[in-house]
Protein backbone atom coordinates (compact mmCIF):
# COMPACT_ATOMS: atom_id res chain seq x y z
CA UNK A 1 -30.96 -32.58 62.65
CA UNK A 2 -27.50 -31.44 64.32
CA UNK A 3 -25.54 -33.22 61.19
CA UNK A 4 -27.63 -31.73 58.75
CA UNK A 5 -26.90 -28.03 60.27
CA UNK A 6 -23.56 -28.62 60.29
CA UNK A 7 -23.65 -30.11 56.61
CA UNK A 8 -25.52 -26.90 55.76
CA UNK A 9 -23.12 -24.47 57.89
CA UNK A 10 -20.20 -26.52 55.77
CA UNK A 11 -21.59 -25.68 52.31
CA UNK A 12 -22.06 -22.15 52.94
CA UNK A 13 -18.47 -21.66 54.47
CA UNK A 14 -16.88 -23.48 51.18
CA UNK A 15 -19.21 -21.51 48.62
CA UNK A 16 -19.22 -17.51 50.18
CA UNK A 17 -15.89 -17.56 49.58
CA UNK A 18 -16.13 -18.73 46.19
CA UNK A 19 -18.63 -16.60 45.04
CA UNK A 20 -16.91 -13.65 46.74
CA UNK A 21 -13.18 -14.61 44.99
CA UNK A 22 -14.62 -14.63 41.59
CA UNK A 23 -17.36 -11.73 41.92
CA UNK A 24 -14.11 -10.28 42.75
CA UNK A 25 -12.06 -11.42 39.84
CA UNK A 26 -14.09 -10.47 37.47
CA UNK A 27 -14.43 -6.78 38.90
CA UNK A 28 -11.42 -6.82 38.64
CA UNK A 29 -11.33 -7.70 34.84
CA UNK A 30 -13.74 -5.28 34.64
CA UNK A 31 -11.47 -2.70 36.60
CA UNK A 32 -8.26 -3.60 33.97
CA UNK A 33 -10.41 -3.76 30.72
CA UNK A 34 -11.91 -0.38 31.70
CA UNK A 35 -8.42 1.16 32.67
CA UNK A 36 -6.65 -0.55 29.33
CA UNK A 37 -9.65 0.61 27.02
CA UNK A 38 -9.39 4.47 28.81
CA UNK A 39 -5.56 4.21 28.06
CA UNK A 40 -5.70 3.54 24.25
CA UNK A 41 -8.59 6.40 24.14
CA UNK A 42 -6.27 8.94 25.23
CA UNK A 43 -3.26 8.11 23.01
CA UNK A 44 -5.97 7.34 20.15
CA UNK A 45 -6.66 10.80 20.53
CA UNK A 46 -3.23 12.62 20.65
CA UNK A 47 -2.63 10.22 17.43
CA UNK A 48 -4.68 8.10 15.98
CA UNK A 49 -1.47 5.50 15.26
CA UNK A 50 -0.34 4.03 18.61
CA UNK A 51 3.31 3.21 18.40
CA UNK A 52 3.65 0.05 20.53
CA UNK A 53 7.00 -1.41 21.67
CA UNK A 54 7.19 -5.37 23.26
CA UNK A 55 5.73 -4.37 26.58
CA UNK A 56 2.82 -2.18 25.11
CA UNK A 57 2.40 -5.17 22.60
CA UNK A 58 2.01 -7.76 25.31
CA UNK A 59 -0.37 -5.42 27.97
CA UNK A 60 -2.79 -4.11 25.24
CA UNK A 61 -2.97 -6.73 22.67
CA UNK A 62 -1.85 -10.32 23.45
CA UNK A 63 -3.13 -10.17 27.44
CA UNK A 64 -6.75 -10.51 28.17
CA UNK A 65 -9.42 -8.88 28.77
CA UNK A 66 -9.58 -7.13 26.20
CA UNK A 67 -13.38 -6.63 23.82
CA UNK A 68 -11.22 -4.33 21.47
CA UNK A 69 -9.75 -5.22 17.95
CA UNK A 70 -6.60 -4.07 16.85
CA UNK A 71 -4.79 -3.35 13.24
CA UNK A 72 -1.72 -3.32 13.16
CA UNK A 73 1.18 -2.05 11.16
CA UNK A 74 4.61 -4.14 11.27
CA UNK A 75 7.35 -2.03 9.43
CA UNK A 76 10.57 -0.78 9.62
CA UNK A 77 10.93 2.76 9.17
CA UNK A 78 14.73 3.70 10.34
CA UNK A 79 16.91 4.80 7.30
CA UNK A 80 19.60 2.02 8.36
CA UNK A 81 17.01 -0.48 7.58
CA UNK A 82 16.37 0.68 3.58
CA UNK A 83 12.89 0.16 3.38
CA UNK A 84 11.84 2.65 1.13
CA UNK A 85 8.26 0.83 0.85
CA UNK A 86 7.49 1.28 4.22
CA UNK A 87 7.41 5.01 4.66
CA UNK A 88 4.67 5.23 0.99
CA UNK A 89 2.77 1.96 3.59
CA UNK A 90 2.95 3.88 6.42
CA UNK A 91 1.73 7.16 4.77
CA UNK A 92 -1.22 5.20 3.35
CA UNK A 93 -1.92 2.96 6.98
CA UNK A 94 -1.97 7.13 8.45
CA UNK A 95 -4.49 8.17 5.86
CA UNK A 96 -6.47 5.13 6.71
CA UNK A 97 -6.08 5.57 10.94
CA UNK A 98 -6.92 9.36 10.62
CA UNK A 99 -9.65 8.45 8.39
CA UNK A 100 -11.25 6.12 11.43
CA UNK A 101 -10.68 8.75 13.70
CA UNK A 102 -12.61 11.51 12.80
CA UNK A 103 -15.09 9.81 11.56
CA UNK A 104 -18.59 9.62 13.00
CA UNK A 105 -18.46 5.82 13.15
CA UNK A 106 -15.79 6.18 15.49
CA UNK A 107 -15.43 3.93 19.00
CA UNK A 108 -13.76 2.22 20.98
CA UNK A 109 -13.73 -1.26 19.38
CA UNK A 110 -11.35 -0.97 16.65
CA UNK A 111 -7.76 0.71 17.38
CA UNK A 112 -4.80 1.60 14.84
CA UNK A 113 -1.29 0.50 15.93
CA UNK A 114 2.47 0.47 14.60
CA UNK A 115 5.44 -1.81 15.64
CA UNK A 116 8.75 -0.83 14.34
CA UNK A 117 11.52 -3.38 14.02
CA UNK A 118 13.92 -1.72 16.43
CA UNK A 119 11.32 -0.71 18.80
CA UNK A 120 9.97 -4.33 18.92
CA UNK A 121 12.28 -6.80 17.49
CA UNK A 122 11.26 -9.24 20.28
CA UNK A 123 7.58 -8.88 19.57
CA UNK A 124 8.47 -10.00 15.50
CA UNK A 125 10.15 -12.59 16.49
CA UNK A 126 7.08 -14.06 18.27
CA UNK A 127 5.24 -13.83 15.38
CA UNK A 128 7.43 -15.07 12.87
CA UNK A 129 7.66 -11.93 10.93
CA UNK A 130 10.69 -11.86 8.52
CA UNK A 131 9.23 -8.65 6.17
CA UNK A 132 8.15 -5.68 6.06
CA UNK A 133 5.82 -4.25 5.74
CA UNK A 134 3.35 -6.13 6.86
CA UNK A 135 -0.59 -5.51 8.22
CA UNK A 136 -2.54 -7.77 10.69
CA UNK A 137 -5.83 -8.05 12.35
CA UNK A 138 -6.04 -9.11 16.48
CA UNK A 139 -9.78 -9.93 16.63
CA UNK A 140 -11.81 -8.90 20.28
CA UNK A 141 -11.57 -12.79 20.81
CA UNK A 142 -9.94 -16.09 19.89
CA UNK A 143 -6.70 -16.24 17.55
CA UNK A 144 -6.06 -14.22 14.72
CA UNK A 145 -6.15 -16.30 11.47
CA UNK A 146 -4.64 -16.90 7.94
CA UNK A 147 -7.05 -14.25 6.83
CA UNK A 148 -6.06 -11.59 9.31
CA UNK A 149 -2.70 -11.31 7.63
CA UNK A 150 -3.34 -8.71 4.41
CA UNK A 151 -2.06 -10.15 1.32
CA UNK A 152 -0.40 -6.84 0.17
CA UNK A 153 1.86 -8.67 -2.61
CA UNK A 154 -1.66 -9.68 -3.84
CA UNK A 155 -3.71 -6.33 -3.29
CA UNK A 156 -1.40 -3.60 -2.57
CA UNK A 157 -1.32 -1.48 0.50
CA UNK A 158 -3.52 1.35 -0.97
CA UNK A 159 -5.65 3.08 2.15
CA UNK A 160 -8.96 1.87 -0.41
CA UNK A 161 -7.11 -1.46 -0.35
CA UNK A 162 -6.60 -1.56 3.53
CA UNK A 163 -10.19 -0.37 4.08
CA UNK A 164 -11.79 -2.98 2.14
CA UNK A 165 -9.76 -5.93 4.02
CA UNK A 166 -10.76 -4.37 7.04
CA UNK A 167 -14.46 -4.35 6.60
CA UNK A 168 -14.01 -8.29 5.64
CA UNK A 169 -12.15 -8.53 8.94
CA UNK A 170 -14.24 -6.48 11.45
CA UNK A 171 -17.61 -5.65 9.65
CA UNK A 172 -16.42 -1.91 10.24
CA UNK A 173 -16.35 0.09 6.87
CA UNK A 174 -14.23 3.34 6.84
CA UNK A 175 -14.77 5.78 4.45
CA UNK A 176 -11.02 6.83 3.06
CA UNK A 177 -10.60 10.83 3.31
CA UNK A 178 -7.17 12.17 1.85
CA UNK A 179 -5.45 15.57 2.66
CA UNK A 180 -6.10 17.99 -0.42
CA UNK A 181 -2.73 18.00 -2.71
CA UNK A 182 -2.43 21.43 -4.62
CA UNK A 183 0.54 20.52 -6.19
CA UNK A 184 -0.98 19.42 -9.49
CA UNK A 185 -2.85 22.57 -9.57
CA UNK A 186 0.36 24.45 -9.03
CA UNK A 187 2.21 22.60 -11.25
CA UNK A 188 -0.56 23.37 -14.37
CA UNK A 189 -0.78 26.88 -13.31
CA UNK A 190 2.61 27.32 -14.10
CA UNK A 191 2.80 25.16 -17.62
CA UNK A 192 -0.03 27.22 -18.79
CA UNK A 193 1.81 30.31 -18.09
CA UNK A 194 5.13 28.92 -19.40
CA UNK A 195 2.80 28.02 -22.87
CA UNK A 196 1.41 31.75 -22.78
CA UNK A 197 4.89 33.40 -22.52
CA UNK A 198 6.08 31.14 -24.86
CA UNK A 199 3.41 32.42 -27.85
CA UNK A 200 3.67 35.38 -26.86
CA UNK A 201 7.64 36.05 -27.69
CA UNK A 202 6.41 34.21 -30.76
CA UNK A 203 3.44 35.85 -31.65
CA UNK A 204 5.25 37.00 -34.97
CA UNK A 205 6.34 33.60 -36.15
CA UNK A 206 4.05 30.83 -34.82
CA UNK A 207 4.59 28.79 -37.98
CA UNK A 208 5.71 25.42 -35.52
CA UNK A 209 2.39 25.40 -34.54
CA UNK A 210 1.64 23.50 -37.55
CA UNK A 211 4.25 21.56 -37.46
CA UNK A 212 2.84 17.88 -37.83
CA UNK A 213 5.98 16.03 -36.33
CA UNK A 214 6.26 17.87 -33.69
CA UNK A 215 2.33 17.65 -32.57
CA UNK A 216 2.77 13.83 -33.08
CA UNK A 217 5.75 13.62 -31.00
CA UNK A 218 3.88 15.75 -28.07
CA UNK A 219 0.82 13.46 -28.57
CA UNK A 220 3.01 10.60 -27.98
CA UNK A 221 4.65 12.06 -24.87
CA UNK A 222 1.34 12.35 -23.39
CA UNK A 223 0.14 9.27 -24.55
CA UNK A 224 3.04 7.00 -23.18
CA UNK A 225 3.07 8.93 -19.94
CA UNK A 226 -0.86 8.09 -18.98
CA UNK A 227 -0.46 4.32 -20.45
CA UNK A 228 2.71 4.16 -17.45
CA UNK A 229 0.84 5.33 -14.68
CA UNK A 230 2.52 8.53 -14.27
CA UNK A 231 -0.85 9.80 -12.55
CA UNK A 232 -1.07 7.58 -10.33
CA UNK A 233 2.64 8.06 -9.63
CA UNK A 234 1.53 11.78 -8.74
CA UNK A 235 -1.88 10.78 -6.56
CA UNK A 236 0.04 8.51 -4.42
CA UNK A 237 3.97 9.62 -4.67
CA UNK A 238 5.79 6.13 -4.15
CA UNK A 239 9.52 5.37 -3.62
CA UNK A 240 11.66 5.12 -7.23
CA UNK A 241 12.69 1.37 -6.29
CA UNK A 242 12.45 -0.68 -3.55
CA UNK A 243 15.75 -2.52 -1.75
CA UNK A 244 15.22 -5.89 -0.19
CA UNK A 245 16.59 -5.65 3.36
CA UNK A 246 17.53 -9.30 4.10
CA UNK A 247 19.39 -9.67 0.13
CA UNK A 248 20.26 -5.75 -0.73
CA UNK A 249 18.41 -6.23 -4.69
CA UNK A 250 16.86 -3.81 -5.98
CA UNK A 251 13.20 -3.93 -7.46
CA UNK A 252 12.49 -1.83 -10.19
CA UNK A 253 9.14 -3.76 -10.73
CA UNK A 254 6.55 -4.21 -7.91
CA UNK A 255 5.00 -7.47 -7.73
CA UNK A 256 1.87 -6.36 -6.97
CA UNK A 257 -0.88 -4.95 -9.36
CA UNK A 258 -1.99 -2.45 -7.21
CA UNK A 259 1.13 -0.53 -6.74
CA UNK A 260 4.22 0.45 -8.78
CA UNK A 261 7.77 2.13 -8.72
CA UNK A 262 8.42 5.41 -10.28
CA UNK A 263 11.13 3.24 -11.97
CA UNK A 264 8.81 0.66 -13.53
CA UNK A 265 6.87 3.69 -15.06
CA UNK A 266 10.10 4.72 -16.55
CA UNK A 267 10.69 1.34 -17.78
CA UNK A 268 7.26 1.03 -19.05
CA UNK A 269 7.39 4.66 -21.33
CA UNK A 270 10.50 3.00 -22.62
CA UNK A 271 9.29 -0.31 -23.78
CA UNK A 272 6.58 1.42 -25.75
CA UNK A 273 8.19 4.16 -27.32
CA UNK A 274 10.57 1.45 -28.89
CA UNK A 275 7.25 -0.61 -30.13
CA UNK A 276 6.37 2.68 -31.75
CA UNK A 277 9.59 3.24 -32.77
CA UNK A 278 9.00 0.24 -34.89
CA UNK A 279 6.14 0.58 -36.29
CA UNK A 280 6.66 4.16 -37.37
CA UNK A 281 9.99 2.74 -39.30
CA UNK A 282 8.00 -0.10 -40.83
CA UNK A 283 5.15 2.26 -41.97
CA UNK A 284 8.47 4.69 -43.34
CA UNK A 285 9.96 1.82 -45.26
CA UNK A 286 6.16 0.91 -46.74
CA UNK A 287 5.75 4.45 -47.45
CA UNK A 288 9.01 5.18 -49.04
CA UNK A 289 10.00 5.06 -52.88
CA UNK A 290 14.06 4.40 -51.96
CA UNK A 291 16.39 1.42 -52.65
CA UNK A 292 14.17 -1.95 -52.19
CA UNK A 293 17.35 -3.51 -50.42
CA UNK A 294 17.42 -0.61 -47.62
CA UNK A 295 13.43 -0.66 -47.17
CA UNK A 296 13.28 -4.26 -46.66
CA UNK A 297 16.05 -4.10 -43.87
CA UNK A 298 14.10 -1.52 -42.43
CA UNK A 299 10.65 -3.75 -42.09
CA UNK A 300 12.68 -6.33 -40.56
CA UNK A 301 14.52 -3.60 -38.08
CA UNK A 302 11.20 -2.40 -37.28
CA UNK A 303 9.79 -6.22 -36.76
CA UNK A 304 12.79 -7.06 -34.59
CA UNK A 305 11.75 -4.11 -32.90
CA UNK A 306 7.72 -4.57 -32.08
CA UNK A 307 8.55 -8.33 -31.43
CA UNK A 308 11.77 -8.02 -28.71
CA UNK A 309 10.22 -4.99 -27.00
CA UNK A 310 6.53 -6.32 -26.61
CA UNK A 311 7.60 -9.38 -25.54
CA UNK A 312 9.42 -7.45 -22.73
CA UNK A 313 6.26 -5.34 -21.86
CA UNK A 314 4.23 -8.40 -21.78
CA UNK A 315 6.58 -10.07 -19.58
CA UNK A 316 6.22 -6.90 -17.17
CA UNK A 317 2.68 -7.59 -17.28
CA UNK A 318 2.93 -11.19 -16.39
CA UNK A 319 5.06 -10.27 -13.40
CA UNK A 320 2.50 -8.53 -11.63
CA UNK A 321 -1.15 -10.68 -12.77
CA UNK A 322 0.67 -13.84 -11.67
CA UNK A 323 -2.41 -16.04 -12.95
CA UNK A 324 -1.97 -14.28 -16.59
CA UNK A 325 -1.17 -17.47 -18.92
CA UNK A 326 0.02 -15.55 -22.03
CA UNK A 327 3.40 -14.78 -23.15
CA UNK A 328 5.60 -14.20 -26.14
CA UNK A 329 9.30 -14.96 -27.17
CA UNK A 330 10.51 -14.17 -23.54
CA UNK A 331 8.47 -15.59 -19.98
């Protein structure tokens, strides 16, 4: 009976304290994830971006516990560093943050970040980053996957875009609200009034108004400008050109079919006022009664023309649908 006791006496000394040490770890979990959670609140709500440095990075994302998910924005946003992409990504990643913020579905699951390169070198190093910008998802638990690194050379950075990957990440859908932007309004106002001076010094001789040539050539103008994306140049205002950091180029053409460069629109209005530049001078030398020899140089100017400079367009639209399998005279 005595060895039994003292078998029984033995157990309970080795298991109390057991039971006590890790009731008391995981209040204290508790006591950390509640303090860490209460922490991102309050900076979530002086701005809904956190800007995290190495130390911040390691605490609040890569140590445990944590029942939080966090996006992330890796980018690079010192003028030394010539990334004129990432201040249009970062404008968009803002619109997207604000967007999660004020909205009723807001809580304390989900939480927007930002890592700059010379705030936290260290923490891209750990994670292999050698671009910007770049957009990942730290699930609640386990490892982030393949998946939880956006694609943006594939889908753009767009705040729709960034939205949409999110919901396939977290189940969380965000509805995308954008500041009001009067400046196309302004801009109108002012044309119309420019137009209305304009007839009315005229008012006595308004005889350009039927002037053929000169409505086709405005026609054009406005027709080449919408085919280029000059719009959506105006909605979402990116950089002219983008310069790779690590080789200095210069991309006039984003790879991506969800964004562009004010340059590529450029390039674009180009490449198809010269196609209509040839066909007008074909149609001209069908049209035409003078010397045979001079009409027939002109068809094969205005050929040369359609052929070279559609070829080039098409190539510009191969260079951003990677999978599209058609080309002509140039690849």
């Amino acid at each position: 009976m005595d060895a039994r006791f003292m078998i029984f006496v033995l157990f309970l000394v080795m298991v109390i304290p057991l039971t006590c040490s890790q009731n008391s770890v995981k209040r204290k979990d508790a006591s950390s994830l509640g303090e860490k959670v209460r922490q991102l609140m309050d900076w979530s709500a002086k701005r809904p971006v956190i800007r995290l440095n190495g130390d911040k990075f390691k605490q609040f994302v890569k140590a445990t516990p944590r029942n939080y998910s966090f996006i992330i924005m890796f980018t690079a946003l010192s003028p030394s560093r010539q990334c004129a992409i990432c201040k249009q990504a970062s404008e968009e990643f803002q619109i997207v943050a604000n967007s999660w913020r004020y909205s009723n579905a807001f809580t304390n699951r989900l939480f927007f970040a930002m890592v700059d390169f010379d705030e936290g070198a260290d923490v891209f190093q750990s994670l292999s980053l050698n671009t910007a910008p770049s957009f990942m998802h730290f699930p609640a638990k386990g490892k982030a996957k393949d998946k939880d690194t956006m694609d943006i050379n594939r889908i753009g950075f767009s705040a729709e875009m960034i939205t949409k990957w999110i919901a396939e990440r977290t189940d969380i859908h965000i509805r995308v609200f954008r500041p009001p932007n009067y400046s196309g309004t302004i801009a109108l106002s002012l044309l119309f009034m420019l137009v209305a001076g304009l007839l009315f010094l005229r008012r006595n001789n308004l005889e350009f108004l039927y002037n053929k040539t000169a409505w086709g050539i405005a026609c054009l103008c406005v027709v080449f400008a919408m085919i280029s994306g000059q719009m959506w140049n105006h909605i979402r205002s990116p950089p002219y050109a983008h310069r790779v950091p690590h080789t200095g180029q210069v991309q006039y053409i984003h790879s991506s079919n969800q964004a562009q460069f004010i340059a590529e629109s450029h390039i674009v209005i180009l490449l198809n006022a010269a196609i209509a530049i040839g066909f007008i001078v074909m149609n001209e030398a069908a049209s035409s009664k003078g010397n045979i020899g001079k009409r027939r140089i002109l068809v094969v100017v205005g050929l040369a023309f359609i052929a070279i400079f559609f070829s080039l367009l098409l190539s510009v639209f191969r260079s951003k649908y990677h999978s599209y399998p058609y080309s002509f005279l140039i690849r």
